[in-house]
Protein backbone atom coordinates (compact mmCIF):
# COMPACT_ATOMS: atom_id res chain seq x y z
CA UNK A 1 -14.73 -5.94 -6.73
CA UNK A 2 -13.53 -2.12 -5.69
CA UNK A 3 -12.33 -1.07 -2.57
CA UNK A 4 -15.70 0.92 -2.14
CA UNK A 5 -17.80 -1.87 -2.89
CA UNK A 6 -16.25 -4.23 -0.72
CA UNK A 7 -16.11 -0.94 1.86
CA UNK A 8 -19.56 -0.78 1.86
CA UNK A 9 -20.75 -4.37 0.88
CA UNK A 10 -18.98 -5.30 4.56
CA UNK A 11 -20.93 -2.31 6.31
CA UNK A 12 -24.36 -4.23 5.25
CA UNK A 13 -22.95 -7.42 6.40
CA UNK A 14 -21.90 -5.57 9.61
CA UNK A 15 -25.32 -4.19 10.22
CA UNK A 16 -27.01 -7.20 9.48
CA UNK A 17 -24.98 -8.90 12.24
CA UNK A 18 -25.85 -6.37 14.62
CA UNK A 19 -29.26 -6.47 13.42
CA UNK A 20 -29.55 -10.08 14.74
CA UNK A 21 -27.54 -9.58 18.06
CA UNK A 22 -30.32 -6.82 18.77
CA UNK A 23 -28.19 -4.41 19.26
CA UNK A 24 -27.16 -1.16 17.83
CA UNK A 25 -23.21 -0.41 16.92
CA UNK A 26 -21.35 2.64 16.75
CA UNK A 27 -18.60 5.10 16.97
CA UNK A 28 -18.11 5.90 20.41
CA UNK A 29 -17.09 9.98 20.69
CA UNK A 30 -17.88 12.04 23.83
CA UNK A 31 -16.69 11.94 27.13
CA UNK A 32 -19.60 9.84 28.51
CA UNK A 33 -18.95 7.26 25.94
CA UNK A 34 -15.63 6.74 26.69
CA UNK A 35 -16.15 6.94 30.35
CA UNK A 36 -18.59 4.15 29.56
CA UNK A 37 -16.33 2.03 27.67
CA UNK A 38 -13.84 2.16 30.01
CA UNK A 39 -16.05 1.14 32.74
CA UNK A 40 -17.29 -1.70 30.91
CA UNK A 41 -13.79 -3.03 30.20
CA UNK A 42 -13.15 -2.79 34.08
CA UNK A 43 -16.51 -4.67 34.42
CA UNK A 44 -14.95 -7.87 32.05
CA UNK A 45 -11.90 -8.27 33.54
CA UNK A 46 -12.02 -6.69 37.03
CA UNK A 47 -7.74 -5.45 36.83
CA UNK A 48 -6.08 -4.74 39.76
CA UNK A 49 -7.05 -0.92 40.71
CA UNK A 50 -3.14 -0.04 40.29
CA UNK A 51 -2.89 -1.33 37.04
CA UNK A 52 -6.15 -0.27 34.55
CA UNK A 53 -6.50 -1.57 31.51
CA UNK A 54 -7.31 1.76 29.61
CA UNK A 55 -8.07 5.26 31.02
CA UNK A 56 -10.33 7.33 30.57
CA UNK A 57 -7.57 10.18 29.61
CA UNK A 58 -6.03 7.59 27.29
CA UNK A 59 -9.38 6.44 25.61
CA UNK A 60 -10.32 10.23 24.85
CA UNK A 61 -6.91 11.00 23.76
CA UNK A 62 -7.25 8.16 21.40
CA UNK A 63 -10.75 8.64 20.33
CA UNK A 64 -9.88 13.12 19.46
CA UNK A 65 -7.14 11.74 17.24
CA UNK A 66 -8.87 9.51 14.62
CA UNK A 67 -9.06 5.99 16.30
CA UNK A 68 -11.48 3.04 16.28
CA UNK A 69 -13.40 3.45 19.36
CA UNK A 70 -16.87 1.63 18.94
CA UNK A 71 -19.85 0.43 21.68
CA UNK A 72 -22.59 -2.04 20.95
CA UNK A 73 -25.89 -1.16 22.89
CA UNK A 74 -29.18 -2.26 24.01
CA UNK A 75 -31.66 0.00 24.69
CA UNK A 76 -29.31 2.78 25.19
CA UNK A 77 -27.04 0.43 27.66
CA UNK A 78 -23.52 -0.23 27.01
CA UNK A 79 -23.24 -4.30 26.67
CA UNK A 80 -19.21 -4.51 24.29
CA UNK A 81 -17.04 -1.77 23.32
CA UNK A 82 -13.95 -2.64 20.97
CA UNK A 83 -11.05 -0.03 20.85
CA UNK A 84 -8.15 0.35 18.14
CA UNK A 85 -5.63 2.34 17.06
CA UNK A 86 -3.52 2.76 13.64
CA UNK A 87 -0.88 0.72 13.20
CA UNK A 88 3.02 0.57 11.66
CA UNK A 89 3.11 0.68 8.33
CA UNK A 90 1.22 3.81 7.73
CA UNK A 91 -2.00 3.39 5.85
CA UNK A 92 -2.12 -0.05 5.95
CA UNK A 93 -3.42 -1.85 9.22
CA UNK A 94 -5.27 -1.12 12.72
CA UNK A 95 -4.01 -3.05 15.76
CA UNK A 96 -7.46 -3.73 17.58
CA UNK A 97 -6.38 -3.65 21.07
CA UNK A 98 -8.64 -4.60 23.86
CA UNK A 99 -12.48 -5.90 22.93
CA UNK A 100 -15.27 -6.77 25.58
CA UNK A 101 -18.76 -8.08 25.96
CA UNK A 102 -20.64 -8.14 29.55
CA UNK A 103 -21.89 -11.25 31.39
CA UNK A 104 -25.45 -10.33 30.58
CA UNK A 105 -24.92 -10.44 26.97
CA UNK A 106 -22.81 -13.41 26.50
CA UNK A 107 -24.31 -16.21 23.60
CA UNK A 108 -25.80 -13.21 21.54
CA UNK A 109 -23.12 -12.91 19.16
CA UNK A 110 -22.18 -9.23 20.03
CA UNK A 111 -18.71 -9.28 19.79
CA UNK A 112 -19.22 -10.66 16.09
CA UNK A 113 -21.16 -7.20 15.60
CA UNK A 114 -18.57 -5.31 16.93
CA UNK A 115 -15.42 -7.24 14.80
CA UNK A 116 -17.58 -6.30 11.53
CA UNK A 117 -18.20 -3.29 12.33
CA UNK A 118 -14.35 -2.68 13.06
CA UNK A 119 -13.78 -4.38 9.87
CA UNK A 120 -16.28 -1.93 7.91
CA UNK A 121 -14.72 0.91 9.36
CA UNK A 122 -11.12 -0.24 8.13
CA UNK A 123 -12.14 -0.66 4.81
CA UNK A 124 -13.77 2.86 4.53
CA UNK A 125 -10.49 4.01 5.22
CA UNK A 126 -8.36 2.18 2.92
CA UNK A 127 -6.92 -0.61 5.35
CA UNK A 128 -6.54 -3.88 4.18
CA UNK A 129 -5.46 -5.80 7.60
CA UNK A 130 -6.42 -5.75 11.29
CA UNK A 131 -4.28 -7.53 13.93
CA UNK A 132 -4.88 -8.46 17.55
CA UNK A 133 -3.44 -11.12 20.20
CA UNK A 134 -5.83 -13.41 22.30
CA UNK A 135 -4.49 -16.07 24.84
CA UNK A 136 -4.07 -18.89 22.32
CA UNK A 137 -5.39 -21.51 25.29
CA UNK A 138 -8.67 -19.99 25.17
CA UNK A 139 -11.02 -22.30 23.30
CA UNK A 140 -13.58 -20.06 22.18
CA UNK A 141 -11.62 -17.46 21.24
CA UNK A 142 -9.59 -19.81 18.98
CA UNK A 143 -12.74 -20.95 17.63
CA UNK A 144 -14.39 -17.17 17.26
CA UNK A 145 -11.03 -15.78 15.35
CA UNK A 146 -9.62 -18.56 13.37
CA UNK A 147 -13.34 -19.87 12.20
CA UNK A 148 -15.74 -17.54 12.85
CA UNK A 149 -13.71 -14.53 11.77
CA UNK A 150 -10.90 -16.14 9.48
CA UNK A 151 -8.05 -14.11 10.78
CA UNK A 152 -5.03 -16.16 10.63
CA UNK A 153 -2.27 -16.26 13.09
CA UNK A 154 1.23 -14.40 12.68
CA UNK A 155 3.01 -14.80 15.53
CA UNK A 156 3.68 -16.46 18.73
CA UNK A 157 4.36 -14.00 21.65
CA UNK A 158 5.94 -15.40 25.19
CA UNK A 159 4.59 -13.79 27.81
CA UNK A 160 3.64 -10.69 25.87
CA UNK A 161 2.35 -8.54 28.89
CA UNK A 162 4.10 -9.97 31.55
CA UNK A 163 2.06 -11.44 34.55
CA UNK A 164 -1.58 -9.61 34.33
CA UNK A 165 -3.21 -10.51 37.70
CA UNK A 166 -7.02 -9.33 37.05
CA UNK A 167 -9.87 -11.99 36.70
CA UNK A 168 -9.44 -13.90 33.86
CA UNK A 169 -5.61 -14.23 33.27
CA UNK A 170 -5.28 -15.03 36.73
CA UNK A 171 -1.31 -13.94 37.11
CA UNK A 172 -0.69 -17.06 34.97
CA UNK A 173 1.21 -15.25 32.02
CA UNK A 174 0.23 -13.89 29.35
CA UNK A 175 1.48 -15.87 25.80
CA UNK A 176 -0.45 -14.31 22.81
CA UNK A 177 -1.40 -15.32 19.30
CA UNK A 178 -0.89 -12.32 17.25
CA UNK A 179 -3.45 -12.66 14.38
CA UNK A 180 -3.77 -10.64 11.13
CA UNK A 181 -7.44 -10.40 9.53
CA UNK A 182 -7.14 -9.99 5.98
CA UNK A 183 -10.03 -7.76 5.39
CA UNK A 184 -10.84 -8.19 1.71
CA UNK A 185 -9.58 -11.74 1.51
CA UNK A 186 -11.77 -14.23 -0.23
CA UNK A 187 -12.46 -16.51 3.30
CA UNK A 188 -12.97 -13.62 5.21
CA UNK A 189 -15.32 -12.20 3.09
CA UNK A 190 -17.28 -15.91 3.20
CA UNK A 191 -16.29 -16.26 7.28
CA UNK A 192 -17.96 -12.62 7.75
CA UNK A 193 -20.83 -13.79 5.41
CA UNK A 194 -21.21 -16.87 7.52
CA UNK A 195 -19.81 -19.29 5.08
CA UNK A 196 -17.29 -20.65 7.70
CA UNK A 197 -14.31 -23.53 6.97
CA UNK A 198 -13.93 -25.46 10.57
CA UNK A 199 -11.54 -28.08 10.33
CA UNK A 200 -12.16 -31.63 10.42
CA UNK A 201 -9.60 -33.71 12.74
CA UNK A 202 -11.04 -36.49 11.52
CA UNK A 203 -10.82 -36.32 7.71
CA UNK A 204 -7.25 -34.81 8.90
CA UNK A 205 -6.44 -37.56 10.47
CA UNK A 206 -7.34 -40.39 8.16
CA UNK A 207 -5.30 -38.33 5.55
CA UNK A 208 -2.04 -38.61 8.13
CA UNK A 209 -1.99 -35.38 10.24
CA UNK A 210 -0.36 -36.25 13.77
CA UNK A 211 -1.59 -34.83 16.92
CA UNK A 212 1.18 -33.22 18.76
CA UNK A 213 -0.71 -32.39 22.06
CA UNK A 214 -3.65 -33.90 23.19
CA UNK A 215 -5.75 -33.78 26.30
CA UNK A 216 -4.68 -36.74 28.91
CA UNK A 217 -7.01 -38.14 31.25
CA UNK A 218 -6.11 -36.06 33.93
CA UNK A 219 -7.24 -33.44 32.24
CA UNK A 220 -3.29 -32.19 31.41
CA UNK A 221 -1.71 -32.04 28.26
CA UNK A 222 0.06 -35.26 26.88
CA UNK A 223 2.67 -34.48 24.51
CA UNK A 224 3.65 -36.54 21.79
CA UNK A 225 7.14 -37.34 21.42
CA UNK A 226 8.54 -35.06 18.78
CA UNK A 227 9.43 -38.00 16.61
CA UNK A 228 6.05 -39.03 15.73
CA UNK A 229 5.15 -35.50 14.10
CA UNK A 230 8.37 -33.72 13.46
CA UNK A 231 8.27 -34.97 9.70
CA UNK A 232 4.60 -35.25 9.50
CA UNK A 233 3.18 -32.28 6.60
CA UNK A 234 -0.08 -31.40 9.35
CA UNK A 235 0.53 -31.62 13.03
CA UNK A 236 -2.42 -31.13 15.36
CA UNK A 237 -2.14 -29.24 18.46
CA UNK A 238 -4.77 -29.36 20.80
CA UNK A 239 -6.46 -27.04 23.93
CA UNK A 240 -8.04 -27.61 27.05
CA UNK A 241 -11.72 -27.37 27.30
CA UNK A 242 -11.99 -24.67 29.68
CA UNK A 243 -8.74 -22.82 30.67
CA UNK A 244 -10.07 -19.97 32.69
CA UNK A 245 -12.09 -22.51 34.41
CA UNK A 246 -9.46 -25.11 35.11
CA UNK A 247 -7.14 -21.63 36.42
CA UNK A 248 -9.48 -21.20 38.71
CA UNK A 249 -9.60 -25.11 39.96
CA UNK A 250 -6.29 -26.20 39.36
CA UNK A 251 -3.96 -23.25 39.16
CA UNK A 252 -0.85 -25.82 38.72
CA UNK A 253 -2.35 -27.68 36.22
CA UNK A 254 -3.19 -24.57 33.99
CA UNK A 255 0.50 -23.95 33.87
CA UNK A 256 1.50 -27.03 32.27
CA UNK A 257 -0.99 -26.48 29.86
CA UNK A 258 0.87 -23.59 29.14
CA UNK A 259 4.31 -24.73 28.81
CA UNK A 260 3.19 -27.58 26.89
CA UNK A 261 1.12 -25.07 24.39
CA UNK A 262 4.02 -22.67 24.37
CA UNK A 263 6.68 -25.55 23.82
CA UNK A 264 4.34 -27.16 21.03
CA UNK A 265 3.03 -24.48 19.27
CA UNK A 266 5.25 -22.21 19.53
CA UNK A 267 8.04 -23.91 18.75
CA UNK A 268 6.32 -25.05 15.56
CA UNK A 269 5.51 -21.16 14.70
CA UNK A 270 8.79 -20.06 15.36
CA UNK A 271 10.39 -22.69 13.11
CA UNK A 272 8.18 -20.84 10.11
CA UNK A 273 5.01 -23.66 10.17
CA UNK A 274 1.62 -21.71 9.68
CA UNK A 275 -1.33 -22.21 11.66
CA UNK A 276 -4.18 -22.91 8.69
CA UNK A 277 -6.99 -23.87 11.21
CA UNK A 278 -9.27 -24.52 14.10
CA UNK A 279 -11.61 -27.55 15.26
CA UNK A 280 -14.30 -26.61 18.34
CA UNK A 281 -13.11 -29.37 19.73
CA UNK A 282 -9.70 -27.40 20.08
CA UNK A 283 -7.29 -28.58 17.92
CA UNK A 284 -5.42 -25.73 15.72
CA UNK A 285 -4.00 -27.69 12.68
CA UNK A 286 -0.26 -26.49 11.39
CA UNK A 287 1.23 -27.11 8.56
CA UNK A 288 4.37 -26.31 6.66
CA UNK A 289 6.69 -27.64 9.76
CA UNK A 290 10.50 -27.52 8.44
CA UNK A 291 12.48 -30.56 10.04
């Protein structure tokens, strides 16, 4: 398959998906756009007034010069906007920085509209990868990357952005995945398609993957002792339900979850294992772990 047929077999898939989220996607350009985008990112994650998450001088800057700027609307109404910029090495990757979706249009699938379309618009312009970071504690978005999308983590990042104190990170830290999405790759292709691969603990399980961290019931995280998985060829790590919820509820607890996620799965990352997978029920499976 050609670069222009997968360029423009993934805008069909893209428009499909948007079709189905009923709403319409596109390149976000004047100064009312980006006023708007910017307003809706505020809306998501309320930041502290001193500290914005992107301006609206930045945004336009970014937009004039070639970036991904995109909105998804319904009936004229900004509900997600997704924002981007190229990234190091030339020519070969955009670093999709901050992506949002509004209360009101939550369960409609509408930031899967917007990733596709980002991913179309890559592809029209040659790129083959698109990276990002998400808090890797958040459930969903685990889920919605690793499965849904079939971008694959790259890196573990300790407390990437220092302490963000808006609404959802709740001055709690800010550890990051870094994923890469490779664009034309055969499971991303299917994943975009809908043809997703979730793993199965179970089957994992019976065929001797450990679980590393698992949720006790106190609702913390109960960590294996290292010498029950250190050798083992698939280690399971696993993720509280609801983080943002249990921030909110039981700020101290939160924390251990993320030392324990940090010491866990980031250790394992950093000593070269790959992260190959994703259960909804919030295990990430690893493999490759080097004694």
């Amino acid at each position: 398959m050609t670069v222009n047929t997968v360029a423009t077999t993934a805008f069909h898939v893209a428009d499909a998906a948007a079709r189905r989220s009923g709403v319409n996607v596109r390149i976000l350009d004047g100064l009312a756009d980006v006023r708007g985008m910017v307003a809706l990112f505020d809306e998501v994650w309320q930041p502290d007034s001193g500290s914005p998450l992107m301006t609206v001088e930045h945004a336009r800057a970014m937009s004039h010069s070639g970036n991904y700027l995109a909105g998804a609307f319904i009936d004229d109404q900004p509900v997600g906007a997704c924002i981007g910029f190229f990234a190091a090495p030339p020519g070969v990757g955009l670093h999709s920085h901050i992506a949002g979706v509004t209360g009101a249009a939550r369960g409609r699938s509408v930031g899967f509209a917007l990733k596709l379309h980002q991913r179309a618009w890559a592809l029209e312009r040659g790129l083959t990868e698109i990276t990002w970071t998400y808090d890797p504690l958040v459930r969903r978005n685990a889920f919605f990357n690793l499965v849904k999308l079939g971008a694959r983590p790259r890196e573990y990042l300790v407390d990437f952005y220092g302490d963000i104190d808006d609404a959802i990170n709740g001055g709690q830290g800010s550890d990051r995945l870094l994923v890469a999405w490779q664009l034309a790759h055969p499971a991303v292709i299917d994943s975009c398609a809908g043809d997703r691969r979730e793993a199965d603990v179970a089957e994992l399980v019976a065929a001797g993957a450990v679980v590393a961290l698992d949720v006790a019931d106190t609702g913390g995280p109960r960590v294996t002792p290292g010498a029950a998985w250190g050798r083992a060829d698939t280690v399971l790590v696993r993720v509280p339900p609801d983080i943002e919820a249990l921030r909110g509820a039981d700020p101290g607890r939160a924390r251990e979850w993320r030392s324990a996620v940090r010491d866990v799965l980031g250790g394992l990352l950093e000593k070269g294992a790959a992260v190959t997978g994703f259960a909804r029920s919030g295990y990430y499976v690893v493999e490759g772990i080097s004694s």
